[in-house]
N, C-alpha and C. Protein backbone atom coordinates (compact mmCIF):
# COMPACT_ATOMS: atom_id res chain seq x y z
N UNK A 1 6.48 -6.14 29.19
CA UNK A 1 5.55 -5.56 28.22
C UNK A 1 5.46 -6.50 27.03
N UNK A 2 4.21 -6.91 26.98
CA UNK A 2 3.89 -7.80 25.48
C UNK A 2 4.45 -7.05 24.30
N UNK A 3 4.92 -7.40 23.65
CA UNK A 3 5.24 -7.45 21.97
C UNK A 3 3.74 -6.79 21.32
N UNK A 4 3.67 -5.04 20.99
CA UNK A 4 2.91 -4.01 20.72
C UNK A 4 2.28 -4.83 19.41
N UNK A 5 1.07 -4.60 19.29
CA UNK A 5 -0.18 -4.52 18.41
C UNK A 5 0.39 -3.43 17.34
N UNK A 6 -0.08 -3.85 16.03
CA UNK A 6 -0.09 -2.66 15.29
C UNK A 6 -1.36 -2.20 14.64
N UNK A 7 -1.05 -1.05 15.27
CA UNK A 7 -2.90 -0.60 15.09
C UNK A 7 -3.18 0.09 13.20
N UNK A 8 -4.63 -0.57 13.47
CA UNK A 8 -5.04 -0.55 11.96
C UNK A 8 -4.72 0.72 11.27
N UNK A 9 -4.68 1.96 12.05
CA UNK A 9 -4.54 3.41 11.33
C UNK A 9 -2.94 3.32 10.66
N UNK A 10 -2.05 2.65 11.20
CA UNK A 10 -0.80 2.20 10.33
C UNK A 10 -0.58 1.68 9.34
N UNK A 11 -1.58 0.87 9.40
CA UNK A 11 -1.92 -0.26 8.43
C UNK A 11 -2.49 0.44 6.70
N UNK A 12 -3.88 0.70 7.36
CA UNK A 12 -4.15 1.02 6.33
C UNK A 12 -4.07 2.51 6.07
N UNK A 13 -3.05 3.43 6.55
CA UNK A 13 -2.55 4.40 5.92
C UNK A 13 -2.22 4.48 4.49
N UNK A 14 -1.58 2.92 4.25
CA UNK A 14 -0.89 2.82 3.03
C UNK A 14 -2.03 2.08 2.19
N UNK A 15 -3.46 2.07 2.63
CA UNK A 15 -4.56 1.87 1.75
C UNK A 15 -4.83 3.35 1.11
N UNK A 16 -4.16 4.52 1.64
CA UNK A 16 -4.34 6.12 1.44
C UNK A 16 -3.72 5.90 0.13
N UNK A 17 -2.12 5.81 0.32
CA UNK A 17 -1.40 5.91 -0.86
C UNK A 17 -1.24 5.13 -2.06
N UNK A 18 -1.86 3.65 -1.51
CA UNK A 18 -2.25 2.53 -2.72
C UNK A 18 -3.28 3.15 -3.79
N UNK A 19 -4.21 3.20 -3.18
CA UNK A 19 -5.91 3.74 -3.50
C UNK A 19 -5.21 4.93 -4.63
N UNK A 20 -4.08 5.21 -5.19
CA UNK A 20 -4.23 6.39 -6.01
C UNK A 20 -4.20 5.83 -7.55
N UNK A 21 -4.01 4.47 -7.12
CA UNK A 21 -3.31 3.99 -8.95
C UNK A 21 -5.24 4.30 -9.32
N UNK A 22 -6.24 4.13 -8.66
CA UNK A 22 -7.44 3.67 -9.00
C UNK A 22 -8.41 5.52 -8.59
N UNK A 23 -7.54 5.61 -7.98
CA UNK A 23 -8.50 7.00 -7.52
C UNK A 23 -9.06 6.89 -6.37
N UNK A 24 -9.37 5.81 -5.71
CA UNK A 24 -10.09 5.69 -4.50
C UNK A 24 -8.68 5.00 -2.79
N UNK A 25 -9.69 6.01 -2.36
CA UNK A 25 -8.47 5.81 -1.07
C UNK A 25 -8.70 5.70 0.57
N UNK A 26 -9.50 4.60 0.37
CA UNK A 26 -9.82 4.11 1.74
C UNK A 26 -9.99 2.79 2.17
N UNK A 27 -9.94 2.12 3.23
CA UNK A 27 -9.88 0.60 2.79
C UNK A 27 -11.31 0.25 3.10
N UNK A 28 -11.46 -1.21 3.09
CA UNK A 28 -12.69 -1.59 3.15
C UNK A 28 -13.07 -1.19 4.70
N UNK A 29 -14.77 -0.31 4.92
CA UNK A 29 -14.99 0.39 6.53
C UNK A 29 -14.97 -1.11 7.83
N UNK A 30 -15.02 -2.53 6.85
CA UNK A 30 -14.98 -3.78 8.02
C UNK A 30 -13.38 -4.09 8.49
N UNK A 31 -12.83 -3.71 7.34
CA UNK A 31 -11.31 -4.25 7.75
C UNK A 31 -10.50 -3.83 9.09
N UNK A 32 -10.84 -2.72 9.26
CA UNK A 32 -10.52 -2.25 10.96
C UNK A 32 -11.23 -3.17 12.33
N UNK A 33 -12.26 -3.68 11.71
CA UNK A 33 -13.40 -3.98 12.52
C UNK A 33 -12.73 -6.11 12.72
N UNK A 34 -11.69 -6.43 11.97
CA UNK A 34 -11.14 -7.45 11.88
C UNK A 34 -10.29 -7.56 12.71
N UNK A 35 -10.18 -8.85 13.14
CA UNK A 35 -8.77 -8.95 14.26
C UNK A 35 -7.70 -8.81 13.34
N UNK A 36 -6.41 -8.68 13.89
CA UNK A 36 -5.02 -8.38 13.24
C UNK A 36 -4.18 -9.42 13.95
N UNK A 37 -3.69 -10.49 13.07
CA UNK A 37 -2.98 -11.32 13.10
C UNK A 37 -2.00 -11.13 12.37
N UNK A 38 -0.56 -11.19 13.24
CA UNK A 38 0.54 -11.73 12.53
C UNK A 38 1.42 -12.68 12.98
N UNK A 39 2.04 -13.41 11.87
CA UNK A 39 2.97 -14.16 12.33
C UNK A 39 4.12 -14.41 11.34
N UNK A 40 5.36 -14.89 12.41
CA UNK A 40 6.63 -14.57 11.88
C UNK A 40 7.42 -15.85 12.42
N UNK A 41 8.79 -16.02 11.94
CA UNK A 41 9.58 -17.37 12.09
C UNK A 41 10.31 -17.06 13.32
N UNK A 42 10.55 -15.17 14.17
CA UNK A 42 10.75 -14.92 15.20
C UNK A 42 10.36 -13.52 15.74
N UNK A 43 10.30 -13.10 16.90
CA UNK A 43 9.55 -11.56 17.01
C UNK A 43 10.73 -11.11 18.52
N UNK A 44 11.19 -10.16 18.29
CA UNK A 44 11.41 -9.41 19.51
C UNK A 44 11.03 -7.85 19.79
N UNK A 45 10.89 -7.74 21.15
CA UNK A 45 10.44 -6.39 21.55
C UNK A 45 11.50 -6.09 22.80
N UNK A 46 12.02 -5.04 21.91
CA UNK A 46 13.28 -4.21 23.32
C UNK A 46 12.42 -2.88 23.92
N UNK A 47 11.88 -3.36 25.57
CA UNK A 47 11.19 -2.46 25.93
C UNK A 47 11.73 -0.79 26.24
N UNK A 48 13.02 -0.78 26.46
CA UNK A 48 14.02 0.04 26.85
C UNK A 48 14.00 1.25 25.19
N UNK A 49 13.93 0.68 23.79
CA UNK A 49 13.89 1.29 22.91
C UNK A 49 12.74 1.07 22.21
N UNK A 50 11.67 0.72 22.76
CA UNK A 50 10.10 0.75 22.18
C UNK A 50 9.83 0.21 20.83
N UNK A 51 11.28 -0.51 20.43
CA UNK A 51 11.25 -1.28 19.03
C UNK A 51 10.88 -2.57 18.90
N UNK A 52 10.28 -3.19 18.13
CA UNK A 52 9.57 -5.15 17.84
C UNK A 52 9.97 -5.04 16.57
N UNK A 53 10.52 -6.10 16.45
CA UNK A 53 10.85 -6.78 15.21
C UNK A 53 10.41 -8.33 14.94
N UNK A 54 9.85 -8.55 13.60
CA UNK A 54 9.14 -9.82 13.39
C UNK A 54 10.20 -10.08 12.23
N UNK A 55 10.62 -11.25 12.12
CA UNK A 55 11.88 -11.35 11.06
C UNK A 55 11.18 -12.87 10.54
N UNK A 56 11.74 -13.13 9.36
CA UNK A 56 11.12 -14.68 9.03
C UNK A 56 9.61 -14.71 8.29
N UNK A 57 9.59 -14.39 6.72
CA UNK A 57 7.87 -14.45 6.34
C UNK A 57 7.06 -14.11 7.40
N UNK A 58 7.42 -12.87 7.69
CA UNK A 58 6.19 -12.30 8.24
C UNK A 58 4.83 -12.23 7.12
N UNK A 59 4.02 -12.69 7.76
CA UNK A 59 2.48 -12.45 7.20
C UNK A 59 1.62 -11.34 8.39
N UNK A 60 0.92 -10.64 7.72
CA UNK A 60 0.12 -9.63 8.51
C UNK A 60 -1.02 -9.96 7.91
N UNK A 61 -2.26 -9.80 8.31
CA UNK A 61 -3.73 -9.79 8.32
C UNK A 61 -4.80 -9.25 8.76
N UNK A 62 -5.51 -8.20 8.33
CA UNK A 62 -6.92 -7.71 9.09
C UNK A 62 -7.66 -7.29 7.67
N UNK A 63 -8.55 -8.00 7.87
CA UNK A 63 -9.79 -8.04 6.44
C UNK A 63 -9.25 -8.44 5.63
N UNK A 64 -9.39 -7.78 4.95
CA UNK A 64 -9.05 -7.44 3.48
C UNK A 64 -7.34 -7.29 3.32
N UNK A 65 -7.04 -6.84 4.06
CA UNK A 65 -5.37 -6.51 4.41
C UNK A 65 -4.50 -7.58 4.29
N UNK A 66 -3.61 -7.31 3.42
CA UNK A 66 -2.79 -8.67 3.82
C UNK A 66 -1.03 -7.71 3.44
N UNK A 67 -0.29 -8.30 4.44
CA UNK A 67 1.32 -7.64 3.92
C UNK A 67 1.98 -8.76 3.85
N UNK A 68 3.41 -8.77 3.38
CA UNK A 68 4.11 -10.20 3.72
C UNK A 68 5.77 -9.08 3.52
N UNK A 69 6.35 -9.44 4.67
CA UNK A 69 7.94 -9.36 4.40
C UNK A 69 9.01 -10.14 5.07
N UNK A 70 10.02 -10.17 4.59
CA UNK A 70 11.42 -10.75 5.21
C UNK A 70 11.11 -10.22 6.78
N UNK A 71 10.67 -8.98 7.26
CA UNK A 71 11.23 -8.37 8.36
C UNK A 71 10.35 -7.02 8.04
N UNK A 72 9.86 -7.02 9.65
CA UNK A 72 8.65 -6.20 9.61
C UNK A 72 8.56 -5.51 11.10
N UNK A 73 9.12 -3.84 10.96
CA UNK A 73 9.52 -3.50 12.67
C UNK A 73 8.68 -2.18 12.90
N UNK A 74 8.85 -2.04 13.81
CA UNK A 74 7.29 -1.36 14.48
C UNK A 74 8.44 -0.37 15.96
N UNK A 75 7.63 0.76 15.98
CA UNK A 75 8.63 1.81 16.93
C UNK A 75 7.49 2.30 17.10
N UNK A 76 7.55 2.35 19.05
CA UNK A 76 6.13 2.27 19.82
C UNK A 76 6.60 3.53 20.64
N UNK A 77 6.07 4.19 21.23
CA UNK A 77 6.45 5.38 22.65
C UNK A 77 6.06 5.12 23.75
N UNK A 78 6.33 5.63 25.01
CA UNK A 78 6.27 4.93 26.34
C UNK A 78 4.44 4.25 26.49
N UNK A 79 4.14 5.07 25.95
CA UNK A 79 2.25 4.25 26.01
C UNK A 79 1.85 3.33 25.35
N UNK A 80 2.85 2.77 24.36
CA UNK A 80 2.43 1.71 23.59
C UNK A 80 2.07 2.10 22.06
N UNK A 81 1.88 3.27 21.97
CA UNK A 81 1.22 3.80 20.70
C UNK A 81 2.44 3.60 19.29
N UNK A 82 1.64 3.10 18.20
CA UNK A 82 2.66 2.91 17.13
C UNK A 82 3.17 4.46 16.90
N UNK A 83 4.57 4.81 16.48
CA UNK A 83 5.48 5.65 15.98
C UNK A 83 5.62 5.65 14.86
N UNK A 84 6.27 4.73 14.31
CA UNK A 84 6.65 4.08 12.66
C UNK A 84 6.70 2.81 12.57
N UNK A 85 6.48 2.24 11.36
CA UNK A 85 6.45 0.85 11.19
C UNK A 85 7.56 0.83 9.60
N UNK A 86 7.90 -0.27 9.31
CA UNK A 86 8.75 -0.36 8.18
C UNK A 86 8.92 -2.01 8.21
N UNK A 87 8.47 -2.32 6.79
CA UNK A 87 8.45 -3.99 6.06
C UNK A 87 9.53 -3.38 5.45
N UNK A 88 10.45 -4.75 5.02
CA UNK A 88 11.71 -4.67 4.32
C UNK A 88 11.69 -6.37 3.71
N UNK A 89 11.94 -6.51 2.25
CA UNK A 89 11.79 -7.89 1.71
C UNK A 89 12.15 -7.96 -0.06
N UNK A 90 11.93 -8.76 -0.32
CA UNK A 90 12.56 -8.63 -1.96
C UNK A 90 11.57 -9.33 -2.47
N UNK A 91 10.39 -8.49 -2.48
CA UNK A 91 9.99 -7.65 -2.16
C UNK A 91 9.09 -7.41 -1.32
N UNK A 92 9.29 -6.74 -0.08
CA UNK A 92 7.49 -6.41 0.43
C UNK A 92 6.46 -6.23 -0.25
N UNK A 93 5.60 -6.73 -0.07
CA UNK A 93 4.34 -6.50 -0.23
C UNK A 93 3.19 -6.28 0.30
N UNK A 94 2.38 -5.13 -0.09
CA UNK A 94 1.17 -4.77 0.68
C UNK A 94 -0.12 -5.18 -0.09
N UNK A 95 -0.88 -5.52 0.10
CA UNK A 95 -3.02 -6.07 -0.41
C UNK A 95 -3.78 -5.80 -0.16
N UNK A 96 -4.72 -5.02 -0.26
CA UNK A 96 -5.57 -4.14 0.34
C UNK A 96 -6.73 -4.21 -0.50
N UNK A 97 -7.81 -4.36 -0.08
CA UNK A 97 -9.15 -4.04 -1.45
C UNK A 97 -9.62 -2.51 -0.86
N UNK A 98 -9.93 -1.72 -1.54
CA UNK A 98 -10.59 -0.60 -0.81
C UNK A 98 -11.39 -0.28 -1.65
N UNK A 99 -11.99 -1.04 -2.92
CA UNK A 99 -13.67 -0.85 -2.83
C UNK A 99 -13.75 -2.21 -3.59
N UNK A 100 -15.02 -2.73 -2.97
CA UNK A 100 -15.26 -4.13 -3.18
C UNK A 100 -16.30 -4.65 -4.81
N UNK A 101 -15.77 -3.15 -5.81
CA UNK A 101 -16.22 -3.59 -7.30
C UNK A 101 -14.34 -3.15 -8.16
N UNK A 102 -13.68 -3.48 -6.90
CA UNK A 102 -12.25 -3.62 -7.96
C UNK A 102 -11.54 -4.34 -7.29
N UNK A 103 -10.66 -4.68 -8.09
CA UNK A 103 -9.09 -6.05 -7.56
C UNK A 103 -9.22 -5.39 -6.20
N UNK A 104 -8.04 -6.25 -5.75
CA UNK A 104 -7.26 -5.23 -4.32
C UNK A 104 -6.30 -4.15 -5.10
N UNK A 105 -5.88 -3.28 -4.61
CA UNK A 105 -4.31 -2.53 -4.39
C UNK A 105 -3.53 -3.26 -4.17
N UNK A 106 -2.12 -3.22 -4.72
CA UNK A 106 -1.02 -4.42 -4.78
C UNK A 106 0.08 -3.13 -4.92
N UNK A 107 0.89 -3.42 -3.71
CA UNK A 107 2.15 -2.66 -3.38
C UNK A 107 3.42 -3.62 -3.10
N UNK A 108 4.35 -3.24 -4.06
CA UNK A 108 5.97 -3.61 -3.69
C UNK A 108 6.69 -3.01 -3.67
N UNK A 109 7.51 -2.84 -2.80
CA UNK A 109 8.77 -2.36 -2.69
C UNK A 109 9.94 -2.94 -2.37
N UNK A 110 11.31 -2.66 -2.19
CA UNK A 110 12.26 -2.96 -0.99
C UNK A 110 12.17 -3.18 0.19
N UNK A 111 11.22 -1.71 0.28
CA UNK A 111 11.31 -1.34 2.16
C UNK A 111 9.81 -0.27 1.67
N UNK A 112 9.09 -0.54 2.84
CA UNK A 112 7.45 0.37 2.98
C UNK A 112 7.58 0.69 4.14
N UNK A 113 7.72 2.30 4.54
CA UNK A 113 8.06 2.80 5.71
C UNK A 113 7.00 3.76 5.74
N UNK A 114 6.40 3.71 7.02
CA UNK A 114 5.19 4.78 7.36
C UNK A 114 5.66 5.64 8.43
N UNK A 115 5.73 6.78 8.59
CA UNK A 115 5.30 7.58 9.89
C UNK A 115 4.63 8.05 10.61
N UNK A 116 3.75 7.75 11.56
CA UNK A 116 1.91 8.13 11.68
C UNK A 116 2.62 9.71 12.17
N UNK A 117 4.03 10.36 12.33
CA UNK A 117 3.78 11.75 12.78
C UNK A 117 3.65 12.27 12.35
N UNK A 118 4.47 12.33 10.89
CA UNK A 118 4.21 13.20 9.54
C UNK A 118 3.24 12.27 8.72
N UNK A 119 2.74 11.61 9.29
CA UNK A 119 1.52 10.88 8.02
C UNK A 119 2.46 10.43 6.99
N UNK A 120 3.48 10.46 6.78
CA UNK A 120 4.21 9.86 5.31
C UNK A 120 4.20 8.48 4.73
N UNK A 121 3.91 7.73 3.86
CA UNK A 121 3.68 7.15 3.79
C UNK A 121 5.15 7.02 2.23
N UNK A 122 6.28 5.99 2.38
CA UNK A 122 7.85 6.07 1.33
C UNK A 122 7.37 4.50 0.97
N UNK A 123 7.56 4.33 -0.21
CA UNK A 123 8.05 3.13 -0.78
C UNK A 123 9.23 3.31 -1.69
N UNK A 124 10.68 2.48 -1.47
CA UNK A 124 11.86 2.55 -1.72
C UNK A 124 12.38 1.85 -2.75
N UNK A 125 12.89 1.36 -3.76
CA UNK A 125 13.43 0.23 -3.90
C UNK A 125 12.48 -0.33 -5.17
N UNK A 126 12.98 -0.14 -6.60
CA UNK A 126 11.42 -0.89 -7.23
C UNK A 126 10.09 -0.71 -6.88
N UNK A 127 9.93 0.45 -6.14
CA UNK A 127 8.27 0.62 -5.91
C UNK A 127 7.49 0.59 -7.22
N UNK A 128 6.41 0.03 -6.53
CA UNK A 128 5.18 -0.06 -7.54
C UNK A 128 4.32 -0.55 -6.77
N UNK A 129 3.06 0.25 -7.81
CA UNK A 129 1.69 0.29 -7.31
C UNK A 129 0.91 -0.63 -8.35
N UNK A 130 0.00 -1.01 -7.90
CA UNK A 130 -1.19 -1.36 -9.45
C UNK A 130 -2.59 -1.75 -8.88
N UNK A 131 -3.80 -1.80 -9.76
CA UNK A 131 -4.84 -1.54 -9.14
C UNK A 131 -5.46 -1.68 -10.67
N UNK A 132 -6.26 -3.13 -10.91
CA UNK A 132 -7.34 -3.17 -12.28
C UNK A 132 -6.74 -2.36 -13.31
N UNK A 133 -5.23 -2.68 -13.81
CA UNK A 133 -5.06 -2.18 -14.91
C UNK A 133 -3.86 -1.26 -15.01
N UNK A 134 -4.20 -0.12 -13.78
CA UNK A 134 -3.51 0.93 -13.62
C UNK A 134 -2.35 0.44 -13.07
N UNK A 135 -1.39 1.27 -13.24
CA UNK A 135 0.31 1.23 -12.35
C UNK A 135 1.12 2.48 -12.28
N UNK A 136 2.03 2.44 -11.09
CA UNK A 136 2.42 3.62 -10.75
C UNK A 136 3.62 2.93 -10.30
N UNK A 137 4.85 3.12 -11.18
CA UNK A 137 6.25 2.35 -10.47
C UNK A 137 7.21 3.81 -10.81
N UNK A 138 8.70 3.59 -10.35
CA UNK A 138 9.94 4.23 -9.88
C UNK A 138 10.66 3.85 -8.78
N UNK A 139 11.76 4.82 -8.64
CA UNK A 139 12.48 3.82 -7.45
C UNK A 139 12.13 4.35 -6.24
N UNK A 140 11.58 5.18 -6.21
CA UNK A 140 10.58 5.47 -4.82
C UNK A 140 9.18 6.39 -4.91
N UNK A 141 8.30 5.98 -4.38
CA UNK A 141 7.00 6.92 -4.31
C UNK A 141 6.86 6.93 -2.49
N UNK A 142 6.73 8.49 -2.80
CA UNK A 142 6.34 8.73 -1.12
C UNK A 142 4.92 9.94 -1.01
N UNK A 143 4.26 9.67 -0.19
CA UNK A 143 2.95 9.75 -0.11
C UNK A 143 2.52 10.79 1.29
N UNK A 144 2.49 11.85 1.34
CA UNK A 144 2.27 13.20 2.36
C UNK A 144 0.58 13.06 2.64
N UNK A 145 0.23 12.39 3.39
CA UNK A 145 -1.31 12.28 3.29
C UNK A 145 -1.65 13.56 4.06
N UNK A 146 -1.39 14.34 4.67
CA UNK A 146 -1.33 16.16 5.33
C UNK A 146 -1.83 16.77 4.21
N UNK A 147 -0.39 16.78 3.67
CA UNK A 147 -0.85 17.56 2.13
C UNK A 147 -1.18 17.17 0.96
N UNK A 148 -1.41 15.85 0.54
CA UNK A 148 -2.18 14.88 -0.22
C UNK A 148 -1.35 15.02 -1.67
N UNK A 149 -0.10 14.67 -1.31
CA UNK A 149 0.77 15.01 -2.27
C UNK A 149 1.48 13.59 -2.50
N UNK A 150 2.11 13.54 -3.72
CA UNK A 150 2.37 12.14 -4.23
C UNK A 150 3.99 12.59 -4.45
N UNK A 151 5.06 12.26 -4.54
CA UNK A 151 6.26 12.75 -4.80
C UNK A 151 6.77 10.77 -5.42
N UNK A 152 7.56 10.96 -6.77
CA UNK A 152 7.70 9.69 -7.13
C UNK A 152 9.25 9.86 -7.66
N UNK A 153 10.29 9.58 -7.66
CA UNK A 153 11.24 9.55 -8.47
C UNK A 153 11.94 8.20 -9.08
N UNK A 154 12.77 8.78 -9.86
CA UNK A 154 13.63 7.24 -11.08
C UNK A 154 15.12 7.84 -10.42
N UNK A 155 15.71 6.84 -10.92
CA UNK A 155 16.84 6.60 -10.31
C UNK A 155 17.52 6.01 -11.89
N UNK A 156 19.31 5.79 -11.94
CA UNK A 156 20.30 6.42 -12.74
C UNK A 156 19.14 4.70 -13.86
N UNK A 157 18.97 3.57 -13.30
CA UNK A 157 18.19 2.31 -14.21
C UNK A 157 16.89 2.98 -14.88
N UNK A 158 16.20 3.63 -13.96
CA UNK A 158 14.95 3.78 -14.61
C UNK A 158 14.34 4.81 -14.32
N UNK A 159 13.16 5.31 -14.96
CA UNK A 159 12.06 6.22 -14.37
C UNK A 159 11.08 6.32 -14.04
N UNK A 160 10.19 7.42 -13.44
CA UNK A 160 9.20 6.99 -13.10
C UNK A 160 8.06 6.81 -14.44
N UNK A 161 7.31 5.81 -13.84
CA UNK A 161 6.15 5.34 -15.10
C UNK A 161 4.59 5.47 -14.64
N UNK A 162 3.89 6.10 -15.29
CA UNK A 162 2.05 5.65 -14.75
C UNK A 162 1.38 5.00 -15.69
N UNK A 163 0.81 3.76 -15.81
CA UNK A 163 0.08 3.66 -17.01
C UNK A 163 -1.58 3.56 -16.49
N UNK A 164 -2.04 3.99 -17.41
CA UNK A 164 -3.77 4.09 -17.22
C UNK A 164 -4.45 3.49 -18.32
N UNK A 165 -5.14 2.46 -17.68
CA UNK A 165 -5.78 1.73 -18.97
C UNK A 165 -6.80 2.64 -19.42
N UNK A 166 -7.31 2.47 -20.54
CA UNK A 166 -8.44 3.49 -21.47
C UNK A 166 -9.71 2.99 -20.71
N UNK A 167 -10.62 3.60 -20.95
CA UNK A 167 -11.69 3.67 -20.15
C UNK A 167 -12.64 3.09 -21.05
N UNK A 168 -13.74 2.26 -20.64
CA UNK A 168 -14.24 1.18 -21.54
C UNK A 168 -15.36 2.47 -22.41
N UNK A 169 -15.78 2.28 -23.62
CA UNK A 169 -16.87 3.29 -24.29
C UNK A 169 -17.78 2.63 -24.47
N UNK A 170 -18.86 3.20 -23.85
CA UNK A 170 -20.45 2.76 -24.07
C UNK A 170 -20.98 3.42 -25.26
N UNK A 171 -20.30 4.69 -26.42
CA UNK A 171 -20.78 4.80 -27.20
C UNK A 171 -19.79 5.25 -28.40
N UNK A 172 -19.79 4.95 -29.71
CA UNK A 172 -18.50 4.77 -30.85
C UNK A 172 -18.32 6.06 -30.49
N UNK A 173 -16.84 6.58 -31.11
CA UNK A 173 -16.51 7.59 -31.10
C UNK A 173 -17.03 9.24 -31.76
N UNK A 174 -17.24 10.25 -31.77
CA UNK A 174 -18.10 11.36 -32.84
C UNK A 174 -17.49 10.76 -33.89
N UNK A 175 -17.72 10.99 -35.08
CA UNK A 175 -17.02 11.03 -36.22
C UNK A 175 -16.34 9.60 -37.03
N UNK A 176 -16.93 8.82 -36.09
CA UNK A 176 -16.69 7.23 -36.56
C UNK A 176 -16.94 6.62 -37.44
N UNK A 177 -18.43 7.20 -37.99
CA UNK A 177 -19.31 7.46 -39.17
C UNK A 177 -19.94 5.72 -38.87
N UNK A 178 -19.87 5.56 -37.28
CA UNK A 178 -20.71 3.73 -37.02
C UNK A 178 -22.06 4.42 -35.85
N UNK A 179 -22.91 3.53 -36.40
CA UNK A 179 -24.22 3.82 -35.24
C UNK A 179 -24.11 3.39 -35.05
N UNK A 180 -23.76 1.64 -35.25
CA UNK A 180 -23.78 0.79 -34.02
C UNK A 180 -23.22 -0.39 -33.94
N UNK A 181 -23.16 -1.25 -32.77
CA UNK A 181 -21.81 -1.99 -32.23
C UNK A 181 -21.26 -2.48 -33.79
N UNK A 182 -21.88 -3.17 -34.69
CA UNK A 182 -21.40 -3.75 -35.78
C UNK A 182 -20.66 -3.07 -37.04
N UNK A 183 -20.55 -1.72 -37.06
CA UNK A 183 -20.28 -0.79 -37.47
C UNK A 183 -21.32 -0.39 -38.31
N UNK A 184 -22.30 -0.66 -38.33
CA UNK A 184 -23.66 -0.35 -39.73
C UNK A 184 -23.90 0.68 -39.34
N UNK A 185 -24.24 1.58 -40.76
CA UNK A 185 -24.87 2.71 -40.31
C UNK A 185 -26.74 2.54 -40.63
């Protein structure tokens, strides 16, 4: 049995849980439609326990998608179908654009572990999110895409943080006592 494909619904699951620093949560509709290349410094697949492991700068690729970790393993069931996947690196990282009038989504962690059974989507370890401004860090954010629930915690170093940049104003504030850009009234 060839060394299992990892199919895009794994992939960009974690375009679900990126997409929140910005509000939007889907990846780009071509990036599925891209081949998926990866490569690694070694790969094994134990057919007996449906597990592949890519160890060595793994790089991943489809569209817009890009991941990179130390070690990047994938748990398949007798048909081939992905189970769970989990990057582990100092730090993993995930890239994703999911709408093409903002940055990409930029994810790090320790370890980025998905489950397509429970949809969960854990980042461990220094997680953080960011997205044009916005950020969403702690020592883990885990992501229930079922119930569209965000769960984030800090740990004994730190806590959890969101920052949201201000939103640009097209017009001075009430009570500014300015009509216009120069402050003149």
């Amino acid at each position: 049995m060839p060394l299992p494909r990892v199919d895009a619904r794994s992939l960009c699951a974690l375009g679900l849980l990126l997409g929140l620093a910005a509000g939007s949560a889907a990846a780009l509709p071509t990036d599925r439609d891209q081949p998926l290349q990866v490569s690694a410094d070694s790969a094994r697949f134990d057919e007996k326990t449906g597990i592949a492991v890519y160890r060595g700068s793994v790089l991943m690729r489809q569209g817009s998608l890009e991941m990179r970790a130390d070690e990047f393993t994938i748990s398949v069931d007798k048909k081939g179908n992905v189970q769970s996947t989990s990057a582990r690196g100092r730090p993993a990282r995930y890239q994703q654009t999911t709408d093409p009038a903002k940055s990409p989504v930029i994810a790090e962690a320790e370890r980025i572990d998905y489950d397509l059974k429970t949809e969960v989507v854990t980042l461990t370890g220094q997680a953080r999110l960011r997205q044009d401004g916005a950020s969403f860090q702690g020592a883990s954010i885990r992501y229930d895409m079922a119930k569209q629930q965000v769960d984030a915690a800090g740990d004994a170093s730190s806590r959890v943080q969101l920052v949201l940049p201000p939103q640009p104003r097209s017009t001075p504030p009430a009570g500014s006592g300015k009509d216009s850009k120069d402050g003149r009234k």
